[in-house]
Protein backbone atom coordinates (compact mmCIF):
# COMPACT_ATOMS: atom_id res chain seq x y z
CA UNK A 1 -19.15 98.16 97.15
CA UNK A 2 -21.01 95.49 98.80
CA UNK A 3 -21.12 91.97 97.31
CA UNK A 4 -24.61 91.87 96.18
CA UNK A 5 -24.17 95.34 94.07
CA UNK A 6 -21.03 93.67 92.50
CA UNK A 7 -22.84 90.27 91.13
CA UNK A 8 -25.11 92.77 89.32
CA UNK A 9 -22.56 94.46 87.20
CA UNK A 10 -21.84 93.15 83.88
CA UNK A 11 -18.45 92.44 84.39
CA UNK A 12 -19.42 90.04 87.49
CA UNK A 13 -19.63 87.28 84.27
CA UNK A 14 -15.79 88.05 84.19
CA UNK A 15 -15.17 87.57 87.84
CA UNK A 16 -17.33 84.19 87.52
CA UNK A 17 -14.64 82.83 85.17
CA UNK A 18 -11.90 84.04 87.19
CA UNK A 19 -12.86 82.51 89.62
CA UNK A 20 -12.85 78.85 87.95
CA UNK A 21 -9.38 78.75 86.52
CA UNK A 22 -8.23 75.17 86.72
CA UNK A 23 -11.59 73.72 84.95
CA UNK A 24 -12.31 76.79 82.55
CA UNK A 25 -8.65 76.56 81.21
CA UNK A 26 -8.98 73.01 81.08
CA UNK A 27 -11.96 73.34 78.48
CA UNK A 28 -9.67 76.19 76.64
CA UNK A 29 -7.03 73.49 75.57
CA UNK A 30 -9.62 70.78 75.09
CA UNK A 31 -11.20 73.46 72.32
CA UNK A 32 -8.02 74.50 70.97
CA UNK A 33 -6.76 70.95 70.52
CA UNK A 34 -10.30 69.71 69.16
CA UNK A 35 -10.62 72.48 66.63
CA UNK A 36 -7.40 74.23 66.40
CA UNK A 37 -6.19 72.73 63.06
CA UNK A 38 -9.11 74.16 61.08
CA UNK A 39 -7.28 77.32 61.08
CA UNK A 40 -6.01 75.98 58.47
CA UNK A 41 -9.25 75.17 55.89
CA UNK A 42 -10.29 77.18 53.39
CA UNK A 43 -13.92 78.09 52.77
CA UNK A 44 -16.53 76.12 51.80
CA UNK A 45 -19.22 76.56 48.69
CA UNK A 46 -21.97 75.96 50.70
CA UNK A 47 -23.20 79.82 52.08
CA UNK A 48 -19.36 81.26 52.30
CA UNK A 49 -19.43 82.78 49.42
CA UNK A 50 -22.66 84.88 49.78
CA UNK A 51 -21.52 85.74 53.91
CA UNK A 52 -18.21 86.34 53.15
CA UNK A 53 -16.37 85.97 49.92
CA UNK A 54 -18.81 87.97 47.44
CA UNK A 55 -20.80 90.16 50.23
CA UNK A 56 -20.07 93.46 49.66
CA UNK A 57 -21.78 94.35 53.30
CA UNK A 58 -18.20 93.18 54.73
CA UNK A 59 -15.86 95.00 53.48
CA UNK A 60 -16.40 98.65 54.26
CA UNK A 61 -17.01 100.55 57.19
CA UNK A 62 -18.74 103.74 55.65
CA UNK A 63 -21.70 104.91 57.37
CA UNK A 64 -23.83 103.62 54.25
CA UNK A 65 -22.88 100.31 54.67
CA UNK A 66 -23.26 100.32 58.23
CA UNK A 67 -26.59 101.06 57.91
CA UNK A 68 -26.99 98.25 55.03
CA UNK A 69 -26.05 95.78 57.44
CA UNK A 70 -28.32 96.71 60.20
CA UNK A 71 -31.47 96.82 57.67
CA UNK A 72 -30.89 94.12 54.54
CA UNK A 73 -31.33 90.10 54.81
CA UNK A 74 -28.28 88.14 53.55
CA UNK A 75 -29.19 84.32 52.38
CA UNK A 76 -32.93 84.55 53.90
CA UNK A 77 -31.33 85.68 57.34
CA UNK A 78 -31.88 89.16 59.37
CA UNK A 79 -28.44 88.65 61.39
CA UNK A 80 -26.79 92.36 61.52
CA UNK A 81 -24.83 91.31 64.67
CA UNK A 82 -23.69 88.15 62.51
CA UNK A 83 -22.50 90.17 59.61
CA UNK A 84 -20.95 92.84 61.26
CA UNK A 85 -18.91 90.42 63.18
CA UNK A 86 -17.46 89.05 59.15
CA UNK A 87 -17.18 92.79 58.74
CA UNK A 88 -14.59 93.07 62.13
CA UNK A 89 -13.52 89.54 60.38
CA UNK A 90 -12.44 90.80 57.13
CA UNK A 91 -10.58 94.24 58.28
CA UNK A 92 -8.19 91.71 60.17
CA UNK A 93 -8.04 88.60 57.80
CA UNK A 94 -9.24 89.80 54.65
CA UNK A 95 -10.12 86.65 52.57
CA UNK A 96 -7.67 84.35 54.28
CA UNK A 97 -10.00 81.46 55.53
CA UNK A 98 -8.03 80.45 58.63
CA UNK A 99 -8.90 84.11 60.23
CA UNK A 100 -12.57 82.93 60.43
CA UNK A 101 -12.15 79.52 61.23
CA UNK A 102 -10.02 81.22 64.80
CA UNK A 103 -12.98 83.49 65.40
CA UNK A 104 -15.63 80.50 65.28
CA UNK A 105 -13.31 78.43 67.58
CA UNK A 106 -12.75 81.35 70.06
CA UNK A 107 -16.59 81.45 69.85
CA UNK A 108 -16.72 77.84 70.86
CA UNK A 109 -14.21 78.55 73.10
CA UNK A 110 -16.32 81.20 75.22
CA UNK A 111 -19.82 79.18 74.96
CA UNK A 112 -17.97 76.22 76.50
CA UNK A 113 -16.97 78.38 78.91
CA UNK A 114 -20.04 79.81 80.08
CA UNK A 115 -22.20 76.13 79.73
CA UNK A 116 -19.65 75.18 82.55
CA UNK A 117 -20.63 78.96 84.67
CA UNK A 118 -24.42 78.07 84.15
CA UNK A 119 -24.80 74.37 84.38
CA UNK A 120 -22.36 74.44 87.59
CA UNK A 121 -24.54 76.92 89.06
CA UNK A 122 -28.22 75.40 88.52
CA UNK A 123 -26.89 72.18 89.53
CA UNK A 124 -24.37 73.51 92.37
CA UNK A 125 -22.07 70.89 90.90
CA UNK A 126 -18.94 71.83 89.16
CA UNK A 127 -18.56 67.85 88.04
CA UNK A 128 -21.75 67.90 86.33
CA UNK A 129 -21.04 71.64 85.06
CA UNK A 130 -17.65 70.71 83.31
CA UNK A 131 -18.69 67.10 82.16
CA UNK A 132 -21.73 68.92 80.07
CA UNK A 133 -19.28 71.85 79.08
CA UNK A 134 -16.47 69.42 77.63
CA UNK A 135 -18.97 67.01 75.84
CA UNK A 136 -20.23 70.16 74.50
CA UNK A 137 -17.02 71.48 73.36
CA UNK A 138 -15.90 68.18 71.74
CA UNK A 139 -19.14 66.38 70.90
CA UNK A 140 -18.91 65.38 66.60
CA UNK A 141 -22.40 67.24 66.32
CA UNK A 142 -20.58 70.44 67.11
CA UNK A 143 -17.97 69.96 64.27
CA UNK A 144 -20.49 71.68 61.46
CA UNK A 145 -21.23 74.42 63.53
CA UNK A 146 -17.57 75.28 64.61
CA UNK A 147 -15.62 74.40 61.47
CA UNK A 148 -18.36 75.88 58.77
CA UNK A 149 -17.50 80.03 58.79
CA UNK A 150 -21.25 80.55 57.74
CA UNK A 151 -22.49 79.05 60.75
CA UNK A 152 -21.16 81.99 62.72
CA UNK A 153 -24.54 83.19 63.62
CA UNK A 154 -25.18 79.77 66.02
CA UNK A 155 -22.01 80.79 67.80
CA UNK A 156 -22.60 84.28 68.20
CA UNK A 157 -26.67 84.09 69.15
CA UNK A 158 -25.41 80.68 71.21
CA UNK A 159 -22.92 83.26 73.07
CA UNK A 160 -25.55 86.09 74.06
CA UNK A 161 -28.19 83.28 74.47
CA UNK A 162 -25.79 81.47 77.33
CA UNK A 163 -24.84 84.70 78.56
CA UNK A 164 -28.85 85.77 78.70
CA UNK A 165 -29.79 82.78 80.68
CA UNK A 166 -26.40 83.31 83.06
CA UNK A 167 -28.01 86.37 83.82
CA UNK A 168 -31.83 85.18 83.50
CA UNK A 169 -31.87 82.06 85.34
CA UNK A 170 -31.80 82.74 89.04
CA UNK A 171 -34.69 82.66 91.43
CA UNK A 172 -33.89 86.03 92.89
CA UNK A 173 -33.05 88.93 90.31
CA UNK A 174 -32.57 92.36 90.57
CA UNK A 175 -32.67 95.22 88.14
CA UNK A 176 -29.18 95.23 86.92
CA UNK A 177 -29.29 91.15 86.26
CA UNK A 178 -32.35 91.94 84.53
CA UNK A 179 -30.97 94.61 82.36
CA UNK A 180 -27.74 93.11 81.39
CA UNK A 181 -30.13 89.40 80.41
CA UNK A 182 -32.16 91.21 78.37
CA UNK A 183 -29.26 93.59 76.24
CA UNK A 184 -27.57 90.04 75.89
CA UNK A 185 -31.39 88.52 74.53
CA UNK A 186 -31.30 91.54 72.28
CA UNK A 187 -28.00 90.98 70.77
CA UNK A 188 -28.80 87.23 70.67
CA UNK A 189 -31.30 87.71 68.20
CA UNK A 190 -29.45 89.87 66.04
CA UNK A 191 -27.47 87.32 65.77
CA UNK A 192 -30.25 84.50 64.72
CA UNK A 193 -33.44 84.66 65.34
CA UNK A 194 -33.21 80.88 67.09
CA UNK A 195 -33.19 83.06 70.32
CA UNK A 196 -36.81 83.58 70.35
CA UNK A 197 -37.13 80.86 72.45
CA UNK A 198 -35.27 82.10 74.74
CA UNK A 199 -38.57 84.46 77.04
CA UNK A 200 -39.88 80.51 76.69
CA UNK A 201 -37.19 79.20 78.98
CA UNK A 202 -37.04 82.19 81.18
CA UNK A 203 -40.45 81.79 81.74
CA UNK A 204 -40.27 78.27 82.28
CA UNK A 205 -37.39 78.53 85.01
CA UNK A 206 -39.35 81.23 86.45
CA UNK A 207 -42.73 79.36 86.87
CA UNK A 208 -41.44 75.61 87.66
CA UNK A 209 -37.66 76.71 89.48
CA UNK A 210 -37.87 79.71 91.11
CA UNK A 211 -41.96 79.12 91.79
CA UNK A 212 -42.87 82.98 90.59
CA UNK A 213 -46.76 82.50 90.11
CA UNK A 214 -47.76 82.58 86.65
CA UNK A 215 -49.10 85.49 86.11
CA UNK A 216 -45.76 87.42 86.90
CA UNK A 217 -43.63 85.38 85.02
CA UNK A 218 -45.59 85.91 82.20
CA UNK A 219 -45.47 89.84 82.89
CA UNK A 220 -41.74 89.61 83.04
CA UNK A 221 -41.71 88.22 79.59
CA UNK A 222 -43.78 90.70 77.73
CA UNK A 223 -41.13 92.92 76.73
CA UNK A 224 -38.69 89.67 75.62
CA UNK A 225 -41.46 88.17 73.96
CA UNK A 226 -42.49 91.34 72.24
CA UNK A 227 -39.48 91.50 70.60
CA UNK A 228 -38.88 87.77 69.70
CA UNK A 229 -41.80 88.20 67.96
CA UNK A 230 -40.88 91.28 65.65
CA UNK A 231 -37.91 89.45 64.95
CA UNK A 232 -39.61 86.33 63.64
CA UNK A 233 -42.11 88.25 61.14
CA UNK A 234 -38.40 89.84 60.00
CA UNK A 235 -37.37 86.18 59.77
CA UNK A 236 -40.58 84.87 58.05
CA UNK A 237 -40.65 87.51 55.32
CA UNK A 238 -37.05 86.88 54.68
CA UNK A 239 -37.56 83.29 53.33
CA UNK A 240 -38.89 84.57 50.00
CA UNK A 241 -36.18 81.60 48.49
CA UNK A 242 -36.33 77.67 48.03
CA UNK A 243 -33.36 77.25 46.41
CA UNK A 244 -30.97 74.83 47.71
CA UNK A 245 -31.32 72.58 50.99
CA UNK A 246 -33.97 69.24 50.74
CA UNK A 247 -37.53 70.33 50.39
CA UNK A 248 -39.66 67.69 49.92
CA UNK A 249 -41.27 68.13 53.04
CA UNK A 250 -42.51 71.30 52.30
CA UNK A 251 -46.31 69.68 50.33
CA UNK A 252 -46.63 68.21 54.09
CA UNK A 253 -49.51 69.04 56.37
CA UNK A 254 -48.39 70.66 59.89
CA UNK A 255 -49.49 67.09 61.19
CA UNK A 256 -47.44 65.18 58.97
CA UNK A 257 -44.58 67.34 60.12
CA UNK A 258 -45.25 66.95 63.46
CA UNK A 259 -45.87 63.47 63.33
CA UNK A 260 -42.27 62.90 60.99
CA UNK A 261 -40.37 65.70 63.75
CA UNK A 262 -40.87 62.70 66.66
CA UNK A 263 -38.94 60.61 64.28
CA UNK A 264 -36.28 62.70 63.99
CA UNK A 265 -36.39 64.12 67.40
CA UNK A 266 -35.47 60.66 68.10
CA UNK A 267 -32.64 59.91 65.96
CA UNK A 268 -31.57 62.89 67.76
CA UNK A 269 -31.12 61.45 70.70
CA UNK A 270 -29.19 58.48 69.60
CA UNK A 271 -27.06 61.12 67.55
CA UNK A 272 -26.28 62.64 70.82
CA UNK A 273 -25.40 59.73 72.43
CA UNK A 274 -24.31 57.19 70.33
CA UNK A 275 -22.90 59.69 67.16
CA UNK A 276 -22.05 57.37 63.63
CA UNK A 277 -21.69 58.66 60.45
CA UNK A 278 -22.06 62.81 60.02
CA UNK A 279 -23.07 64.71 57.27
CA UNK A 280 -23.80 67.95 56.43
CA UNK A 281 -27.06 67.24 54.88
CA UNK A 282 -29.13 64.34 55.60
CA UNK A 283 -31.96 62.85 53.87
CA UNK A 284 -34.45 61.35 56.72
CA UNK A 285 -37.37 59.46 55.33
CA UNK A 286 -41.07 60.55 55.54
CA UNK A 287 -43.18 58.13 53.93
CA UNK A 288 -43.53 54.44 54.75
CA UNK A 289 -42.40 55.10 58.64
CA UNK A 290 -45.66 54.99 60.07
CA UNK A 291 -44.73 52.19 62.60
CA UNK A 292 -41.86 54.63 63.67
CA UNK A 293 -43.93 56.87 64.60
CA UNK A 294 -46.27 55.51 66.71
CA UNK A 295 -43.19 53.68 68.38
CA UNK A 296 -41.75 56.98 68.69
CA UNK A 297 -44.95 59.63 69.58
CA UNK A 298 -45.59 56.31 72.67
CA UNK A 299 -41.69 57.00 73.19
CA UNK A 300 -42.26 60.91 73.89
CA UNK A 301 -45.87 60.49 75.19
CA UNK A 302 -43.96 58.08 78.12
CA UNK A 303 -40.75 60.41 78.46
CA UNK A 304 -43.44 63.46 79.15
CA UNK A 305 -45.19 62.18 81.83
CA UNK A 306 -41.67 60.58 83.46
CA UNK A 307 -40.76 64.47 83.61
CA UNK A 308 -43.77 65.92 84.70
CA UNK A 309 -43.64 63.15 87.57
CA UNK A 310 -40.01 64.06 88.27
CA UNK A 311 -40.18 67.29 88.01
CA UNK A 312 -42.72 67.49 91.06
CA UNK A 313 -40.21 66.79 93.41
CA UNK A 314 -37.21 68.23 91.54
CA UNK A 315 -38.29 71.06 89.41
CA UNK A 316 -34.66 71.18 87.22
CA UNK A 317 -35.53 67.89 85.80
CA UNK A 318 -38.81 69.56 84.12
CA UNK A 319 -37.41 72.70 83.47
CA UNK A 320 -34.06 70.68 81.62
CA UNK A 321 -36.27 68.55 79.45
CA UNK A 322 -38.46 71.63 78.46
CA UNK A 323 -35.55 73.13 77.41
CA UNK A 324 -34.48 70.38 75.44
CA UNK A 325 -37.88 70.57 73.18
CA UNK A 326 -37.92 74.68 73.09
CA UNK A 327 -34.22 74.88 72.05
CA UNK A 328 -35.97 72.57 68.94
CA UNK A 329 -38.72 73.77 67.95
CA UNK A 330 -37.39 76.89 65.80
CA UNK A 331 -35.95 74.10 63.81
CA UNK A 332 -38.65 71.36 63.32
CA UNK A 333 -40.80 73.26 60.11
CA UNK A 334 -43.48 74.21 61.61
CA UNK A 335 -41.93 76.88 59.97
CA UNK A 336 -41.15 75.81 56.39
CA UNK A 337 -37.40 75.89 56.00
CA UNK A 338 -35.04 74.01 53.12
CA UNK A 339 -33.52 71.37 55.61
CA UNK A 340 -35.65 68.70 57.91
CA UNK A 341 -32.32 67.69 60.32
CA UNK A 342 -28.69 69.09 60.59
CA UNK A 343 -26.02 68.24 62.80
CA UNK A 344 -25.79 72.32 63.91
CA UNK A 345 -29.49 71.76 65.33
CA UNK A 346 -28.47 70.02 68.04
CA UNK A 347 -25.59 72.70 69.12
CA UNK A 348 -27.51 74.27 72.26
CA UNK A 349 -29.73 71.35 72.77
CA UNK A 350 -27.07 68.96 73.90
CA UNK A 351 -26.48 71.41 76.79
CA UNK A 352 -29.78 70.12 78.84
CA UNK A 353 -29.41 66.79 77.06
CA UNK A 354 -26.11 66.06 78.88
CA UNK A 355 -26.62 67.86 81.93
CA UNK A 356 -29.80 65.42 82.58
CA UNK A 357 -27.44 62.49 81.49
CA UNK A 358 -25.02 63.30 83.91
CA UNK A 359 -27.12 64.15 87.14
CA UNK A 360 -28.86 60.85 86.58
CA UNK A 361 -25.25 59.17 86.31
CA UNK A 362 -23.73 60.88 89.35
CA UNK A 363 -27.62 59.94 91.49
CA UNK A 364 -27.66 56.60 90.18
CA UNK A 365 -23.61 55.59 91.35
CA UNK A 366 -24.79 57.32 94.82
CA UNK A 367 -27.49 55.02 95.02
CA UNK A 368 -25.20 52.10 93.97
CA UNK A 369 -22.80 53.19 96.76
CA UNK A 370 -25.44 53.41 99.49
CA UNK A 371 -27.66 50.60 99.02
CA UNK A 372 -25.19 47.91 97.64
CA UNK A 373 -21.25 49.13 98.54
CA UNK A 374 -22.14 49.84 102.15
CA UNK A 375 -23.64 46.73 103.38
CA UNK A 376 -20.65 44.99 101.88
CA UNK A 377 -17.84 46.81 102.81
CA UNK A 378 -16.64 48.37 106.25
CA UNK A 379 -18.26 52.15 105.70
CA UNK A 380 -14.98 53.93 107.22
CA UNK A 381 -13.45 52.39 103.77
CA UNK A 382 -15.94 53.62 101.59
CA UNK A 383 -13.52 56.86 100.19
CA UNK A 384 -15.86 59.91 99.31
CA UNK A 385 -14.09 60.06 96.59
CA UNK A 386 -15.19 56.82 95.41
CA UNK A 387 -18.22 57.89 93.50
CA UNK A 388 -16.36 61.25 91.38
CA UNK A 389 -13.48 59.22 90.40
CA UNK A 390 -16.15 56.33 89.37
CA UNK A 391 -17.85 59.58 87.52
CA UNK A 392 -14.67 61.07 85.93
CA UNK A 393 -13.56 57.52 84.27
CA UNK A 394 -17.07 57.39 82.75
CA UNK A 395 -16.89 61.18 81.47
CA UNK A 396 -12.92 60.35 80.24
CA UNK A 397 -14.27 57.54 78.58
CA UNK A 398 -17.39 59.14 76.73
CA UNK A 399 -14.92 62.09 76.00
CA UNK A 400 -12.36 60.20 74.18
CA UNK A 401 -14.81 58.80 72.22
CA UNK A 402 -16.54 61.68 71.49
CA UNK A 403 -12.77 63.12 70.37
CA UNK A 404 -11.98 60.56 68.27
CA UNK A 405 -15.06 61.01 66.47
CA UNK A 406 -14.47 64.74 65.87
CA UNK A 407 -11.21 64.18 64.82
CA UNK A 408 -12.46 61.86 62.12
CA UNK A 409 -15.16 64.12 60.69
CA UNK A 410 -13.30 67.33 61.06
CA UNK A 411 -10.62 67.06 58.08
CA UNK A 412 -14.18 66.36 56.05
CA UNK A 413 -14.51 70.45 56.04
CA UNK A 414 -10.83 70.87 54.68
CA UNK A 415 -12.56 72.42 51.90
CA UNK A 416 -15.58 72.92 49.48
CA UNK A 417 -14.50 69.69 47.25
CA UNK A 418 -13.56 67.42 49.96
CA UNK A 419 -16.49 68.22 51.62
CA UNK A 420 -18.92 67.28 48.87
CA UNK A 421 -16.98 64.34 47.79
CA UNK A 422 -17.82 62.83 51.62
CA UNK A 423 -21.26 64.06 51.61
CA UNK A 424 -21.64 62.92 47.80
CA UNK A 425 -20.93 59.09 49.37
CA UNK A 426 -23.41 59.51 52.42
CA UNK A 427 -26.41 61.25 50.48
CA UNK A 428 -25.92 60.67 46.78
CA UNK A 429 -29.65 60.78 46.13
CA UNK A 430 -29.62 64.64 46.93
CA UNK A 431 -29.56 66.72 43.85
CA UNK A 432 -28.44 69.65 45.78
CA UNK A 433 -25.23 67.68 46.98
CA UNK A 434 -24.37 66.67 43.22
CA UNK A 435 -24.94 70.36 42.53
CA UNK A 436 -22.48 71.17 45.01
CA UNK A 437 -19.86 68.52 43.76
CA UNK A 438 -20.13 69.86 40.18
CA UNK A 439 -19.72 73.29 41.43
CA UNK A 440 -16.67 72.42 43.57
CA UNK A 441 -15.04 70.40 40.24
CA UNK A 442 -16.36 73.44 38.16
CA UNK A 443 -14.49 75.80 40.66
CA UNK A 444 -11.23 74.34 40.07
CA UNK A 445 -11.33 74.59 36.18
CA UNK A 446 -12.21 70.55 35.55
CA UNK A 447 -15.65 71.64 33.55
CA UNK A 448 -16.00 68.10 32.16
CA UNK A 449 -15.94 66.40 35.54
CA UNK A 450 -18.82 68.77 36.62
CA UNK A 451 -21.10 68.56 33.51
CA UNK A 452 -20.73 64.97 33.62
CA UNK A 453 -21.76 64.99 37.56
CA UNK A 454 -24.47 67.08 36.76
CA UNK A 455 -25.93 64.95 33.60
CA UNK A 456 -25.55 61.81 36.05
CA UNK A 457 -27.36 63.35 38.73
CA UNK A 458 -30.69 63.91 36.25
CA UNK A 459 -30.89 60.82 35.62
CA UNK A 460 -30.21 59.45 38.77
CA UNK A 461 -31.23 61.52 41.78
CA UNK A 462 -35.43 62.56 41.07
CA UNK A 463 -34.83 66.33 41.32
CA UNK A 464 -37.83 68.65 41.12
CA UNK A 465 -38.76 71.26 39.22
CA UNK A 466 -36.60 74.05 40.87
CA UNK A 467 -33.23 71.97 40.86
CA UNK A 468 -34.38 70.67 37.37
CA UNK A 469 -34.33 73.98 35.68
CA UNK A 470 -30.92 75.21 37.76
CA UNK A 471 -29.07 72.03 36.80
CA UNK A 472 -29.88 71.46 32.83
CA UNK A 473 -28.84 75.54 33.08
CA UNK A 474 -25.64 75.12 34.58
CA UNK A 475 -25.20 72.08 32.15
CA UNK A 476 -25.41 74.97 29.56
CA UNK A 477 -23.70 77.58 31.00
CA UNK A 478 -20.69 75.51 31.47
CA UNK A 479 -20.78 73.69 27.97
CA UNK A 480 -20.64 77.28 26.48
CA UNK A 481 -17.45 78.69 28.64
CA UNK A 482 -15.31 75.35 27.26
């Protein structure tokens, strides 16, 4: 079998990894060390209950149910792939907790794995390619996704989506490569329908990397496209709830979105790259920031045409920074949804966020080297090593950072209580977070504590109508069980 028949097969993926021991095993152990003692949290009120704990769908596999899962929404999301993976979840684990938190990290495990295999091959640069794979894998932004079991759907669709693109993103593909990257796109959006970007990329890669002229890369995203959008109307009739999340953005004109998404798009860099405090819900403002966003739609406006300049004479620039802003838009409301900014957001979007970062590093120490190093120093001295050991001590020293940071945040998720104490001190002003607290008190039989939360919070926190109505009944409910 000649070599270009055997990069076609599926299993070539395999044979990629293989072939990268030292640094693929290296991220293995920098996962497992990161996450590995969530294995031993328990679930979370916040979504585990209705995936897992109480969802009937996952705990048979009779043909009936089978064919529930493939066809019914579960909490406003068409994920079949996602459920059946809690069904494969429960027949080992049952309802021990620790079971899903190993799955989730093996998940993380694997899309560290193949950011490494894909940025190391668009950049042809396996120090850029594991720098953006370990941030990735250790980054305090990833903690929510990784360590919350109901965020197994970014993990899985994350998996096929990397694996998609693996196959997707080469300037030369042939029928097989094409097959296997679209079966992966396929899967990836049973899994969450974020992948709908994902003919968006392709496309973009295809017109600005591999310089297909337009109109065939748009005919080689028909059939993707096609099917990203069935899955959204699936997605868009699903949200038939408001309950729970923040929503006070959802009386806001698509403009006013827009104009408060540059805001946040914003703090989302500096949450990349500077992280503080995390939280599993935040509460960004949206009135009274007009001068931030004019300071920030100039900011965007400037960083635009920087690209598009770049990206003339090196097209990966472009096509990383358009990935950055497709990989975001599912998630800025321009499709209502209960929740303006989350950590998990940001889970695939670091990926061309950090691979920029560290290209520009690595460029600008080469420049540093030739135009101030050698005219000092004897060139026969200058080591060619000087420049990736420079590089490594700056990556060691963002990654312990970055670890420390995790490390701190992670014990947050022990479980449901502990992690709506935290949040209760970050957000307090959030109804739905004192709702949470008094459930988590109410959970573990102290009814007073949790009536008492809950007749503080409507007094103190503004809610509206919807959390109004749920919180004087659960004030009612509870009264009547003591």
């Amino acid at each position: 079998m000649s070599n270009q028949n055997q990069e076609t097969l599926p299993w070539q993926l395999f044979q990629a990894i293989k072939a990268q021991k030292v640094p693929i095993i290296s991220l293995g152990l920098t996962v497992l060390v990161s996450f590995g003692i969530a294995i031993s949290f328990d679930f979370v009120n916040w979504d585990d209950p209705w995936y897992v704990i109480h969802n009937p769908l996952v705990k048979s596999w009779g043909p009936d149910n089978l064919q529930k899962i493939s066809t019914q929404v579960v909490t406003r999301n068409y994920a079949p792939l996602t459920v059946f993976s809690f069904l494969i979840d429960h027949s080992l684990y049952g309802l021990w907790a620790g079971g899903y938190h190993f799955s989730n990290i093996l998940l993380h495990l694997v899309n560290s794995i193949l950011v490494f295999l894909l940025v190391t091959r668009l950049t042809q640069n396996r120090l850029i390619g594991w720098a953006t794979a370990a941030v990735f894998a250790i980054h305090p932004v990833q903690v929510e996704t990784v360590v919350w079991i109901s965020s197994r759907k970014g993990l899985l669709s994350g998996a096929f989506i990397l694996a998609s693109l693996w196959y997707w993103l080469r300037k030369d593909r042939t029928l097989e490569q094409n097959t296997c990257g679209f079966l992966c796109f396929v899967f990836a959006l049973l899994s969450k329908a974020l992948a709908v970007i994902v003919p968006a990329i392709v496309f973009c890669f295809d017109y600005w990397v591999a310089k297909v002229p337009f109109r065939e890369a748009v005919k080689r995203q028909i059939l993707p496209g096609c099917c990203a959008l069935l899955l959204l109307v699936i997605t868009m009739l699903a949200q038939t709830s408001e309950l729970g999340g923040v929503r006070d953005h959802f009386g806001m004109s698509k403009l006013e979105i827009l104009s408060v998404d540059t805001v946040i798009m914003s703090k989302y860099i500096q949450m990349l790259l500077w992280p503080e405090t995390r939280s599993v819900l935040y509460d960004p403002p949206t009135t009274g920031i007009s001068l931030n966003i004019m300071i920030s739609i100039g900011s965007w406006l400037i960083a635009a045409w920087l690209f598009v300049r770049m990206g003339k004479r090196q097209p990966l620039i472009l096509f990383a920074g358009a990935t950055f802003i497709l990989l975001l838009i599912p998630v800025l409301n321009l499709f209502p949804i209960t929740t303006l900014m989350n950590d998990r957001y940001l889970y695939l979007p670091c990926i061309p966020f950090f691979a920029l970062v560290f290209c520009g590093s690595l460029q600008l120490l080469e420049l540093m080297r030739e135009r101030i190093l050698k005219p000092l120093l004897n060139p026969k001295r200058i080591s060619g090593y000087l420049v990736p050991g420079v590089f490594g001590v700056l990556v060691l020293c963002l990654l312990t950072r970055y670890s420390l940071l995790t490390e701190r945040y992670l014990t947050v998720w022990r479980d449901g209580l502990t992690l709506w104490r935290y949040t209760s001190q970050q957000v307090p002003q959030l109804p739905v977070v004192q709702i949470q607290l008094a459930n988590s008190y109410h959970s573990q039989g102290n009814s007073e504590r949790a009536i008492a939360i809950i007749k503080q919070a409507l007094q103190d926190t503004n809610p509206d109508e919807l959390d109004r109505v749920r919180m004087e009944q659960k004030v009612q409910d509870w009264e009547r069980q003591k």
